[in-house]
C-alpha atoms as a PDB file:
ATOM      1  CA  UNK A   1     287.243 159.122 246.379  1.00  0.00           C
ATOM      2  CA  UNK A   2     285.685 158.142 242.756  1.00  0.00           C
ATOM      3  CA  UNK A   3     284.806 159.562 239.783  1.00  0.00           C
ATOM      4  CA  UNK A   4     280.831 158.748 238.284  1.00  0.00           C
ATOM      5  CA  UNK A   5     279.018 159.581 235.812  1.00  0.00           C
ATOM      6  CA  UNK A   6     276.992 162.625 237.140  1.00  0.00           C
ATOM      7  CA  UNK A   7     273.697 161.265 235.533  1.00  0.00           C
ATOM      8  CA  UNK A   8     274.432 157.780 237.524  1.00  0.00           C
ATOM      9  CA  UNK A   9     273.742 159.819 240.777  1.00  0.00           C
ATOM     10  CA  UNK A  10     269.805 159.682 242.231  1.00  0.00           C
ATOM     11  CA  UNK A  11     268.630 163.075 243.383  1.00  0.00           C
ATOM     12  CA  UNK A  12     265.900 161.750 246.054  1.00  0.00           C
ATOM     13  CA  UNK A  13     266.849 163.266 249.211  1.00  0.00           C
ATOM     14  CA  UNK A  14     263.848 166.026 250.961  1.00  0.00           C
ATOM     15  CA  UNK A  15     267.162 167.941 252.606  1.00  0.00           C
ATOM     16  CA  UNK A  16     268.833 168.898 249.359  1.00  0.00           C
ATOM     17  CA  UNK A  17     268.857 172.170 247.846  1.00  0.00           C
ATOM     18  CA  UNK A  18     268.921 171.855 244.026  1.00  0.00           C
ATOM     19  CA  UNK A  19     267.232 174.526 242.982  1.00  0.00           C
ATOM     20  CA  UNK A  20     269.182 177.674 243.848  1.00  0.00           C
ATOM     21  CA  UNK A  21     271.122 180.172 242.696  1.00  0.00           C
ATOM     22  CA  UNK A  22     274.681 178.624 242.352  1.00  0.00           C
ATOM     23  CA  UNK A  23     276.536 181.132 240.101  1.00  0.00           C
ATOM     24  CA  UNK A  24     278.850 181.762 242.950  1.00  0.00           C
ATOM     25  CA  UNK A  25     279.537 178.587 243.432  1.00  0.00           C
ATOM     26  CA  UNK A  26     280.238 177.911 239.898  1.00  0.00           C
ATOM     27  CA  UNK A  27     282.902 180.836 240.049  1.00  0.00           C
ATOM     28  CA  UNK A  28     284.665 179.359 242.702  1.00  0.00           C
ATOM     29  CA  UNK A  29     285.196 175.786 241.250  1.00  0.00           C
ATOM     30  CA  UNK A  30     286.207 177.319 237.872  1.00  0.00           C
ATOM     31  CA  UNK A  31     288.599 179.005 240.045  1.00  0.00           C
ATOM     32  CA  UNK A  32     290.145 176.679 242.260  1.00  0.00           C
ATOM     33  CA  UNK A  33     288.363 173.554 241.530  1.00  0.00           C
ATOM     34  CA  UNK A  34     285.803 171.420 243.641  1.00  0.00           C
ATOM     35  CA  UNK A  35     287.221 171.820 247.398  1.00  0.00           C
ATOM     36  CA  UNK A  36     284.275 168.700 248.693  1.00  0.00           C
ATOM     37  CA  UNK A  37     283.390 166.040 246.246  1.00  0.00           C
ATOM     38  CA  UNK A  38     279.446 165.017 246.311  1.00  0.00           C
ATOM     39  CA  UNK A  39     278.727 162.205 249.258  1.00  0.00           C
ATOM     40  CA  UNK A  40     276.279 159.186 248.082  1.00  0.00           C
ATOM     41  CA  UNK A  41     275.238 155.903 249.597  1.00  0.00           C
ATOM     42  CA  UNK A  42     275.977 152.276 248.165  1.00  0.00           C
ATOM     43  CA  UNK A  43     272.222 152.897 245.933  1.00  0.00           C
ATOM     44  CA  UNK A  44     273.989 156.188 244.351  1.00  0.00           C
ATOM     45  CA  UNK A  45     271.547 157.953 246.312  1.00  0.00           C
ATOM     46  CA  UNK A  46     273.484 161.642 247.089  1.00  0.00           C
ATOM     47  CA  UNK A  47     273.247 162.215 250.693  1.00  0.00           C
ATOM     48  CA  UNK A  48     275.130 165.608 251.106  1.00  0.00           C
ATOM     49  CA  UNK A  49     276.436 168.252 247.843  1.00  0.00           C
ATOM     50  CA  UNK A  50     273.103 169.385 246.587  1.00  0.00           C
ATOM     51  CA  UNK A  51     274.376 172.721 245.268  1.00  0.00           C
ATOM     52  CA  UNK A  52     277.798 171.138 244.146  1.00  0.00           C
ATOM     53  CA  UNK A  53     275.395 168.746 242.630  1.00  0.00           C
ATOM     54  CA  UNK A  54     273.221 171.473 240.958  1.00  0.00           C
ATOM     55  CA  UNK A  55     276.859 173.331 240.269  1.00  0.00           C
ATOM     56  CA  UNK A  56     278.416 170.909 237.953  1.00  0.00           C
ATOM     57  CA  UNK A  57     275.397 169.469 236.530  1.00  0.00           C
ATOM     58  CA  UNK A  58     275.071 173.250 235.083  1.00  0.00           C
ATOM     59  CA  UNK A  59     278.562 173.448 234.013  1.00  0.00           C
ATOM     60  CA  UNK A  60     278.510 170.276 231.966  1.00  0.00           C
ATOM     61  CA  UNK A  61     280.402 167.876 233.732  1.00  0.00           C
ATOM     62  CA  UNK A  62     280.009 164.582 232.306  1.00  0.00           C
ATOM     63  CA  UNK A  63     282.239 162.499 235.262  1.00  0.00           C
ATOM     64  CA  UNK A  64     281.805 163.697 239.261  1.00  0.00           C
ATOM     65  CA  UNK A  65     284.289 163.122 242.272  1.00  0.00           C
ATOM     66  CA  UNK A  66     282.209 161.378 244.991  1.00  0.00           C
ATOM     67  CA  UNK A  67     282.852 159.978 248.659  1.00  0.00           C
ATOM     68  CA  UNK A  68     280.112 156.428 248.788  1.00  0.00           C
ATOM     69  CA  UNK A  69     279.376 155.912 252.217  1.00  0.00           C
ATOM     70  CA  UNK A  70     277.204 152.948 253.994  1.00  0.00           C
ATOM     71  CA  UNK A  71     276.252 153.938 256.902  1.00  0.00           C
ATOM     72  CA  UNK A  72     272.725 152.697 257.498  1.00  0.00           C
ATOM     73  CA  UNK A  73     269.567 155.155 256.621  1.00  0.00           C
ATOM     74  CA  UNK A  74     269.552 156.719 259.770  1.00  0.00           C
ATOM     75  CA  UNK A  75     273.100 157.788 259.964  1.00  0.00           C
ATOM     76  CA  UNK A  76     272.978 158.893 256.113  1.00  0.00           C
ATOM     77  CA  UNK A  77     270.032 161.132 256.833  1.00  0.00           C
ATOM     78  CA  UNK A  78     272.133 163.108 259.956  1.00  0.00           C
ATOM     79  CA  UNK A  79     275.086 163.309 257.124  1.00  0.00           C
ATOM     80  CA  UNK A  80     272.118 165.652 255.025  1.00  0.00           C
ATOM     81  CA  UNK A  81     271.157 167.331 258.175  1.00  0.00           C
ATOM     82  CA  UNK A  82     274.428 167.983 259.359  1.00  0.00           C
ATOM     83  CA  UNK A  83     275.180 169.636 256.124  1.00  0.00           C
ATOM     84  CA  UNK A  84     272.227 171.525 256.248  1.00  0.00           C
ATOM     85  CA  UNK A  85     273.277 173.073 259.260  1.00  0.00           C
ATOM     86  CA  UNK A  86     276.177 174.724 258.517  1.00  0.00           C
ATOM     87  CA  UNK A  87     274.862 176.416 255.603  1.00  0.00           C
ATOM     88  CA  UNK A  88     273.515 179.706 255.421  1.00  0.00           C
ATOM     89  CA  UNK A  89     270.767 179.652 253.119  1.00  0.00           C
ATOM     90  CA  UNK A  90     268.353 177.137 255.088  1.00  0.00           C
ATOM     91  CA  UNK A  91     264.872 179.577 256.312  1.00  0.00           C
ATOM     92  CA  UNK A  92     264.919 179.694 260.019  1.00  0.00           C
ATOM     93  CA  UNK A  93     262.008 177.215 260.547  1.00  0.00           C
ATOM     94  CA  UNK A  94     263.941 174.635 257.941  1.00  0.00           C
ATOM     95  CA  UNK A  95     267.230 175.179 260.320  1.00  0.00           C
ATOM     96  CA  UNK A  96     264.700 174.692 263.363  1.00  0.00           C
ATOM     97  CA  UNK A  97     263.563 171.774 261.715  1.00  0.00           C
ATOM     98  CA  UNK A  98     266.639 170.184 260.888  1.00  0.00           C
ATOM     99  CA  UNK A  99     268.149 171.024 264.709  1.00  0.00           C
ATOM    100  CA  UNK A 100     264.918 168.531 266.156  1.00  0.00           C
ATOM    101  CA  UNK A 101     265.363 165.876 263.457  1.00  0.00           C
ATOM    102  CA  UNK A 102     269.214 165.232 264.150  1.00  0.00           C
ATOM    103  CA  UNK A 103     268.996 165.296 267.765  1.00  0.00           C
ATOM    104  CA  UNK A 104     266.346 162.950 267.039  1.00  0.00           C
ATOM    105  CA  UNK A 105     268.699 160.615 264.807  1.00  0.00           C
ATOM    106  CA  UNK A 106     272.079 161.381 267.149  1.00  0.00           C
ATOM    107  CA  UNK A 107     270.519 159.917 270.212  1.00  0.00           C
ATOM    108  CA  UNK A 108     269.125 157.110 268.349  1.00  0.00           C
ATOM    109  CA  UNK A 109     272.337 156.556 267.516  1.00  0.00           C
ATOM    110  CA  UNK A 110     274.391 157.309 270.758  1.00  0.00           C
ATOM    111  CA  UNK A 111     271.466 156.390 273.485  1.00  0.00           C
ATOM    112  CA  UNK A 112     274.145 157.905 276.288  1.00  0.00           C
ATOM    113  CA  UNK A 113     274.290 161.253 275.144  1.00  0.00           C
ATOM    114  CA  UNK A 114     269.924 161.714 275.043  1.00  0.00           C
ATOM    115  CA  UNK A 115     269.226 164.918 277.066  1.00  0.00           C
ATOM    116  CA  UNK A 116     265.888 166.420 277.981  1.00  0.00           C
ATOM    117  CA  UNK A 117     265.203 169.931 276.510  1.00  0.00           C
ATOM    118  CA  UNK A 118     262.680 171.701 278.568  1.00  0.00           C
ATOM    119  CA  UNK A 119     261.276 175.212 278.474  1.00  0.00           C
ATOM    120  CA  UNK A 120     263.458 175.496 281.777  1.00  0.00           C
ATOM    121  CA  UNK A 121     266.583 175.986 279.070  1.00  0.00           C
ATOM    122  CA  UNK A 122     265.624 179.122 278.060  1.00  0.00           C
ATOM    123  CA  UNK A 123     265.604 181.201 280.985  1.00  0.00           C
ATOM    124  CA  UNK A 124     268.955 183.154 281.382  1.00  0.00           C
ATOM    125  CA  UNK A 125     271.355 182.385 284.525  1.00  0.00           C
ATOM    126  CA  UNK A 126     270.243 183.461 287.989  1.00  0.00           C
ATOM    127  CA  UNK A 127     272.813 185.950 289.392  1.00  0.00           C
ATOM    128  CA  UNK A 128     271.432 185.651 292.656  1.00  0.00           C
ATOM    129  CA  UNK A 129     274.788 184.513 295.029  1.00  0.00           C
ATOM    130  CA  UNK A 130     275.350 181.038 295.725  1.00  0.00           C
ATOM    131  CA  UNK A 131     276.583 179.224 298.541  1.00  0.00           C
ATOM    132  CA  UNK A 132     280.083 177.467 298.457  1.00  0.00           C
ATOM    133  CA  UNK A 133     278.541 174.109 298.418  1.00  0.00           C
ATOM    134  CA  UNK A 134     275.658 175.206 295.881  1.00  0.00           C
ATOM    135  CA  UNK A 135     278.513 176.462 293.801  1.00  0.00           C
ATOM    136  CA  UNK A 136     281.092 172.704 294.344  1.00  0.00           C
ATOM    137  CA  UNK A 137     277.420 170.851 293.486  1.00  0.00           C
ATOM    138  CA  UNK A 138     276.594 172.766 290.092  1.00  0.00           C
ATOM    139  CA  UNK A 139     280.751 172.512 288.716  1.00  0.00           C
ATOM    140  CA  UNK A 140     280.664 168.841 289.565  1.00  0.00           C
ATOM    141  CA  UNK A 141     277.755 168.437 287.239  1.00  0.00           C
ATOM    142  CA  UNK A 142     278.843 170.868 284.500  1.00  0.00           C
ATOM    143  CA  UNK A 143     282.135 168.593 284.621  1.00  0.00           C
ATOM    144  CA  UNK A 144     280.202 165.570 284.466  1.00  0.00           C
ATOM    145  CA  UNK A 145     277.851 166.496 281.836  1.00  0.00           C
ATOM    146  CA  UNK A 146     280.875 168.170 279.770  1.00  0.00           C
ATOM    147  CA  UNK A 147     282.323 164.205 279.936  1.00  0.00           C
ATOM    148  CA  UNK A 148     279.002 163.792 277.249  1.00  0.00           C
ATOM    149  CA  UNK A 149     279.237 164.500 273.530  1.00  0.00           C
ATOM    150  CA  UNK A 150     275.206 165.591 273.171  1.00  0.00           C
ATOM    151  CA  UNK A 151     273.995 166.613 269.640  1.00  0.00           C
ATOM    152  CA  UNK A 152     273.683 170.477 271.085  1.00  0.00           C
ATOM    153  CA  UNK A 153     277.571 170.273 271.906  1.00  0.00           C
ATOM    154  CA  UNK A 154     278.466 169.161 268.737  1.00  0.00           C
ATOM    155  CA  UNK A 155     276.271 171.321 266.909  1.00  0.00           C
ATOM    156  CA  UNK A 156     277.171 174.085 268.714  1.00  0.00           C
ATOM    157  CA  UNK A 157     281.037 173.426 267.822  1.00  0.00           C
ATOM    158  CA  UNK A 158     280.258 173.132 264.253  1.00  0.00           C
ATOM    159  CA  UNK A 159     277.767 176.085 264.129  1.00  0.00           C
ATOM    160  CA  UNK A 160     279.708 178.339 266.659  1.00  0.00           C
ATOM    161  CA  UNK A 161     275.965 178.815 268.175  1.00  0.00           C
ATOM    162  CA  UNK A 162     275.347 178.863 271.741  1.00  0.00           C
ATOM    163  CA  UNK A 163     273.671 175.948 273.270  1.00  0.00           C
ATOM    164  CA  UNK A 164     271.237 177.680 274.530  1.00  0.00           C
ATOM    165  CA  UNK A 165     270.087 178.837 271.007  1.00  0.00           C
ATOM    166  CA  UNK A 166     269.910 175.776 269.745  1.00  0.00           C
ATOM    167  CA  UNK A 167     267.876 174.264 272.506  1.00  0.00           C
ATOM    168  CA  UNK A 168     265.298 177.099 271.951  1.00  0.00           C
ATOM    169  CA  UNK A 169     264.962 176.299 268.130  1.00  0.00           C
ATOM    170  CA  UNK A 170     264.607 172.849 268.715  1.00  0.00           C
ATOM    171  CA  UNK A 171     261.678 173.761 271.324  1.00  0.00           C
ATOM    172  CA  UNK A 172     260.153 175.923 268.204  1.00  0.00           C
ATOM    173  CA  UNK A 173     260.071 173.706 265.738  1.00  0.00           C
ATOM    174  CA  UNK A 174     258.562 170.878 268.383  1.00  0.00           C
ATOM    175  CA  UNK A 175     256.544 172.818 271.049  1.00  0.00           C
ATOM    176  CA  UNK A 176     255.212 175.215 268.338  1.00  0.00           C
ATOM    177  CA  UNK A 177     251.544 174.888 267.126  1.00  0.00           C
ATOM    178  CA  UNK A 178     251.640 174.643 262.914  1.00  0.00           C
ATOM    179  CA  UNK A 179     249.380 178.079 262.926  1.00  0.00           C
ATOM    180  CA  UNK A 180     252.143 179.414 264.908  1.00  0.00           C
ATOM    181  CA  UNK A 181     254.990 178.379 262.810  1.00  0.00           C
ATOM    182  CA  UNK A 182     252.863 179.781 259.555  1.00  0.00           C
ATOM    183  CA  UNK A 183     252.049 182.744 260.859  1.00  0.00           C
ATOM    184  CA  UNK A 184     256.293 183.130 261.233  1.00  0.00           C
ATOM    185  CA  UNK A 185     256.823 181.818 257.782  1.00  0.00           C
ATOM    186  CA  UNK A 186     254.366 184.840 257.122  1.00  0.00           C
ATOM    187  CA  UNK A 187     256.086 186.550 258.896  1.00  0.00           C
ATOM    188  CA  UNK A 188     253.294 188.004 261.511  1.00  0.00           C
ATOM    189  CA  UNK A 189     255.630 186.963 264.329  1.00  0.00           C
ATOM    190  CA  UNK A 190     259.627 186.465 264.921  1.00  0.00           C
ATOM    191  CA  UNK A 191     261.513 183.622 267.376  1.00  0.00           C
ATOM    192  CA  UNK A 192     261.489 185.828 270.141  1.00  0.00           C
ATOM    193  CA  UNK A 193     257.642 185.829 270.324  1.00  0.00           C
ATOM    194  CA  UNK A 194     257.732 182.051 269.573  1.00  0.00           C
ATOM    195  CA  UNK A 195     259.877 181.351 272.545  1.00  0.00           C
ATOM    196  CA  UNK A 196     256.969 182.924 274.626  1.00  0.00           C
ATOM    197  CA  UNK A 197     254.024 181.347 272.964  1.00  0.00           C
ATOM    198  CA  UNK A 198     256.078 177.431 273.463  1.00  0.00           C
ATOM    199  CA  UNK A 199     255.036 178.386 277.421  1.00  0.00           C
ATOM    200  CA  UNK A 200     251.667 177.434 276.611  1.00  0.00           C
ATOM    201  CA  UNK A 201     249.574 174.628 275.010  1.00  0.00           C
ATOM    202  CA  UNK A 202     249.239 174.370 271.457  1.00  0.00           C
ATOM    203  CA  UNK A 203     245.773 174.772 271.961  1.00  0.00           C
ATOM    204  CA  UNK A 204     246.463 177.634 273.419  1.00  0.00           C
ATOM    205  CA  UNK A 205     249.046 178.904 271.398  1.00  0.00           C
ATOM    206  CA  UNK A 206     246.234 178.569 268.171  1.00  0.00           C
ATOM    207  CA  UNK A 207     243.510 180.492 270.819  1.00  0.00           C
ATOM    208  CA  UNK A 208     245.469 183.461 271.847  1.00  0.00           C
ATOM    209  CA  UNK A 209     247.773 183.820 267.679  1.00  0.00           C
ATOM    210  CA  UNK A 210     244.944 186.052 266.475  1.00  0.00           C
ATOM    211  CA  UNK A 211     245.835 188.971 269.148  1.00  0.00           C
ATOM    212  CA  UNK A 212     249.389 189.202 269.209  1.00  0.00           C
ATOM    213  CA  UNK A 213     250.249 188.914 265.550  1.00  0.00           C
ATOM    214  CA  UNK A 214     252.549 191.750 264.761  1.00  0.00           C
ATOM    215  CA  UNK A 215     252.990 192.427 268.208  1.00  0.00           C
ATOM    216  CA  UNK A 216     256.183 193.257 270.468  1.00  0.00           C
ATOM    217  CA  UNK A 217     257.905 189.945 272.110  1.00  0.00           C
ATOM    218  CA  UNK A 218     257.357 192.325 275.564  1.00  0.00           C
ATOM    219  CA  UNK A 219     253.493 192.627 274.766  1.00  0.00           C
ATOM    220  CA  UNK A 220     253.323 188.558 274.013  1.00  0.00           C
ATOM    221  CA  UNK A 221     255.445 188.076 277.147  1.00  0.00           C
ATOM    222  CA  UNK A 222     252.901 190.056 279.467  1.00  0.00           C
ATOM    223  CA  UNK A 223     250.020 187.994 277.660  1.00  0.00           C
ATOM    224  CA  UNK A 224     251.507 184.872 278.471  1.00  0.00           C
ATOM    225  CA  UNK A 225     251.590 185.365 281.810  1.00  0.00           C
ATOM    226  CA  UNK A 226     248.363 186.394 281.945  1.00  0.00           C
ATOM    227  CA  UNK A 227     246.928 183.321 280.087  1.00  0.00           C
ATOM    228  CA  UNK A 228     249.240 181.335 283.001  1.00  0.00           C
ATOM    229  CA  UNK A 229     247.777 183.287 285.877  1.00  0.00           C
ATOM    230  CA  UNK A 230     244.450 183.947 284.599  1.00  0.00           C
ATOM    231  CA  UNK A 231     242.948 181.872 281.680  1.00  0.00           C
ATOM    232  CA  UNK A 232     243.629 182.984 277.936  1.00  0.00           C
ATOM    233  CA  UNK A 233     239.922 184.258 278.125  1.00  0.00           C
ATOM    234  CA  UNK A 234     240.275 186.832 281.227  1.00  0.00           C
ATOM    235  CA  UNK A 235     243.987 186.788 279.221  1.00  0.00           C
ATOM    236  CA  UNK A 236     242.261 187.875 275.808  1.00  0.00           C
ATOM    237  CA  UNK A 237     239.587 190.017 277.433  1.00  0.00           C
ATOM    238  CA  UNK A 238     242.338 192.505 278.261  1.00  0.00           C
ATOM    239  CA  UNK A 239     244.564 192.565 275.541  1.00  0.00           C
ATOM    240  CA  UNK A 240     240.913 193.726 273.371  1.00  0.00           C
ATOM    241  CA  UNK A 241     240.434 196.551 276.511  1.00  0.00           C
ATOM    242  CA  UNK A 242     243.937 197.954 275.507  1.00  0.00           C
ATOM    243  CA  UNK A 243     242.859 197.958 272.021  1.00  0.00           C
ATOM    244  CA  UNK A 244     242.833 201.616 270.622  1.00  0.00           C
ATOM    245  CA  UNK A 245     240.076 200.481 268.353  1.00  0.00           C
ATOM    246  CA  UNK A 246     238.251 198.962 271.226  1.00  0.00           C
ATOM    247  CA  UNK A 247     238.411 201.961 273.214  1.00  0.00           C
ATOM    248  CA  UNK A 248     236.906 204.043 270.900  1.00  0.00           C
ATOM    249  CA  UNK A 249     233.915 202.122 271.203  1.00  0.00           C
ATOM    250  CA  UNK A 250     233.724 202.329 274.677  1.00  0.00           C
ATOM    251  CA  UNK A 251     234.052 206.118 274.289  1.00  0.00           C
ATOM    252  CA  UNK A 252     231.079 206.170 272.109  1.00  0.00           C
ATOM    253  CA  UNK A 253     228.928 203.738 274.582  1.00  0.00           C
ATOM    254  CA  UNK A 254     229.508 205.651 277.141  1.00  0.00           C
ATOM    255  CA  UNK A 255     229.467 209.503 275.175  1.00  0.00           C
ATOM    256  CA  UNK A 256     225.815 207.866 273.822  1.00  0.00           C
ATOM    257  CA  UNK A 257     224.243 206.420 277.307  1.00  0.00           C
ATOM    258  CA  UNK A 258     225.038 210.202 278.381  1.00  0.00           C
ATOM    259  CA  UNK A 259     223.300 212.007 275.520  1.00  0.00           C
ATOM    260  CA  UNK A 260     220.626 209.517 275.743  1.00  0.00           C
ATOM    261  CA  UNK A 261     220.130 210.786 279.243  1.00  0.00           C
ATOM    262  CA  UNK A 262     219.861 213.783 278.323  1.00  0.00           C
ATOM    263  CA  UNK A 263     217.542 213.632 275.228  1.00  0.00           C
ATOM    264  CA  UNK A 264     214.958 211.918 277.618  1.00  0.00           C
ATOM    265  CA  UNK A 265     214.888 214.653 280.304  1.00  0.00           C
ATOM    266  CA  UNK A 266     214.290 216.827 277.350  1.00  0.00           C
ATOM    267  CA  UNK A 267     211.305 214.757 276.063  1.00  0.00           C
ATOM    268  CA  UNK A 268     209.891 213.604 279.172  1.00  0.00           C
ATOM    269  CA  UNK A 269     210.056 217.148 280.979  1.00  0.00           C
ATOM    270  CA  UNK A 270     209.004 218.540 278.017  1.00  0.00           C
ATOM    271  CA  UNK A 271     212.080 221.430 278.467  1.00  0.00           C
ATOM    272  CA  UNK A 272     211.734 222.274 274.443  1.00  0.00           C
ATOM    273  CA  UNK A 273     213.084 225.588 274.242  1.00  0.00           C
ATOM    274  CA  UNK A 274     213.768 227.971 271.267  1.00  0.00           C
ATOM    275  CA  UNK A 275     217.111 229.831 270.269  1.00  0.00           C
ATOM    276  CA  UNK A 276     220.779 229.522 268.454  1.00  0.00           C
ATOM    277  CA  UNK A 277     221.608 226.644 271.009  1.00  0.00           C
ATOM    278  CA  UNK A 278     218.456 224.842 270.130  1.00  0.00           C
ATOM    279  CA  UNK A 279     219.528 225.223 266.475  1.00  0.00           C
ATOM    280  CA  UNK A 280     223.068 224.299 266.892  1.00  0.00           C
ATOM    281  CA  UNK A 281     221.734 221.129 269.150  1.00  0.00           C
ATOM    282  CA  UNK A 282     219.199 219.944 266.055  1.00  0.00           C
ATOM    283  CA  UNK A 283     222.342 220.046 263.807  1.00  0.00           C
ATOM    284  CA  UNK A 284     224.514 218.181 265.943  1.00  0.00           C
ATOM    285  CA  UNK A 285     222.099 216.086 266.491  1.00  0.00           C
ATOM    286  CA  UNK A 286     221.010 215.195 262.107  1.00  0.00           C
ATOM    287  CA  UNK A 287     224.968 215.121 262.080  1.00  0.00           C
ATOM    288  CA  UNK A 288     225.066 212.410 264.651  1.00  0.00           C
ATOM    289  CA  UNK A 289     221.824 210.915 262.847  1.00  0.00           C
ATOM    290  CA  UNK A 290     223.900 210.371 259.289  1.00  0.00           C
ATOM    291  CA  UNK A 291     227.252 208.996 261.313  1.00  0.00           C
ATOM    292  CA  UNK A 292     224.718 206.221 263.405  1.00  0.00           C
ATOM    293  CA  UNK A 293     222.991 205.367 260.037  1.00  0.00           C
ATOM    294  CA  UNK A 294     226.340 204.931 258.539  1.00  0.00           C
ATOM    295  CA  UNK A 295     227.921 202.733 261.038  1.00  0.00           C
ATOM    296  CA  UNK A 296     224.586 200.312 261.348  1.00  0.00           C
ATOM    297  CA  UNK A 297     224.222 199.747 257.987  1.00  0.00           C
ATOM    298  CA  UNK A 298     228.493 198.791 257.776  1.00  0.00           C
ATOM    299  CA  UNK A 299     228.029 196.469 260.477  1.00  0.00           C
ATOM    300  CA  UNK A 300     224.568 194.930 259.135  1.00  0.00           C
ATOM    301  CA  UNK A 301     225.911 194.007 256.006  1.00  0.00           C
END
């Protein structure tokens, strides 16, 4: 470890977070002093310490502790991510992010430990029983494949999250269409949605975002299946049936067709009759007048 001049170090680095709140932070170092020193490449480049960066810099330290590292670019970028990922201040879709880029870099790095994420890898366990030999098989391979340090093992050890939910954020942040990931960052729709929507094209995915914003993960679920079985037409086609707005309009159609019906019976039979029902009719009927002329002029402008 070295001391530098703090405003020797180059702040270039898309992973660092300079710019937040680090009164906390300043606290604790006043307190008991800088626990990690700032990590920078043989350019002075800092590669992990943003906010320790940001930290001192505030409190008006002239001369910084610092770990240089040369590594290679490759392995100096995973050093940012894998800070990144234990901290708890990253937005979900920057974690997600981060999660697809180092596995990207780690098995670049270590080719033996690539492994194939699927949408497979989110499905929970089967409990269905298994046979003796089914059972031998699948312990065999969990032994062999424990033998392999994969970037989801490691993560998982240094995040203390489960393997599983890393595989599914690194399937959101590369399976995910960009409307889909904005409309999250908006936040029209949550991870558990996302996980359903990463079933299905892109294409798809941009197609069908329009009628499940806002909506449960069980009602995106059942529309995903649909769009599997069906089409995401037939798929969208029902979704607008179950539409409470929707429905109203097919009560009017249907209310109108039958007092059309009717009206033209009256007029063709010429049944014109007079009396209080007559009268109450005729008002109903100027009431129903205003309410049409009112909803065709919203609709033609």
């Amino acid at each position: 470890m070295d001391l530098m001049p703090i405003n020797d170090i180059i702040v270039k680095n898309k992973y660092l977070r300079t710019n937040t709140n680090v009164d906390t932070l300043i606290e604790s170092i006043e307190n008991i002093g800088l626990i990690s020193p700032l990590i920078i490449n043989t350019q002075n480049k800092l590669i992990a310490g943003g906010r320790r960066y940001s930290a001192l810099k505030q409190m008006g330290r002239e001369e910084v502790p610092v770990i240089k590292v040369d590594e290679g670019e490759l392995k100096e970028e995973l050093i940012s991510i894998d800070e990144n990922l234990v901290r708890k201040n990253l937005t979900d879709l920057e974690f997600e992010n981060c999660l697809r880029r180092g596995k990207e870099i780690y098995e670049k790095l270590n080719p033996d430990s690539k492994e194939e994420i699927t949408i497979k890898d989110l499905s929970r366990p089967s409990k269905k029983k298994v046979s003796e030999d089914d059972l031998n098989e699948e312990l065999s391979a969990a032994v062999e494949q424990a033998e392999i340090r994969t970037f989801v093992k490691e993560t998982a050890d240094k995040t203390g999250l489960s393997e599983r939910a890393i595989k599914a954020a690194i399937l959101r942040d590369r399976d995910s269409s960009n409307s889909v990931k904005t409309a999250r960052l908006n936040g029209e729709l949550g991870a558990t949605q996302a996980n359903e929507l990463i079933k299905l094209p892109q294409d798809i995915q941009e197609e069908i975002l329009p009628y499940i914003r806002e909506k449960a993960s069980n009602v995106v679920r059942d529309l995903v299946r649909e769009v599997q079985t069906h089409g995401a037409q037939e798929a969208i086609e029902k979704v607008l049936a179950k539409d409470p707005l929707i429905a109203d309009f097919k009560a009017i159609k249907n209310t109108t067709k039958r007092l059309n019906r009717s009206l033209i019976k009256v007029i063709t039979e010429n049944r014109f009759v007079e009396g209080k029902e007559t009268e109450d009719a005729l008002k109903e009927l100027m009431s129903l007048k205003s309410s049409i002329d009112e909803l065709v002029q919203f609709y033609e402008n």
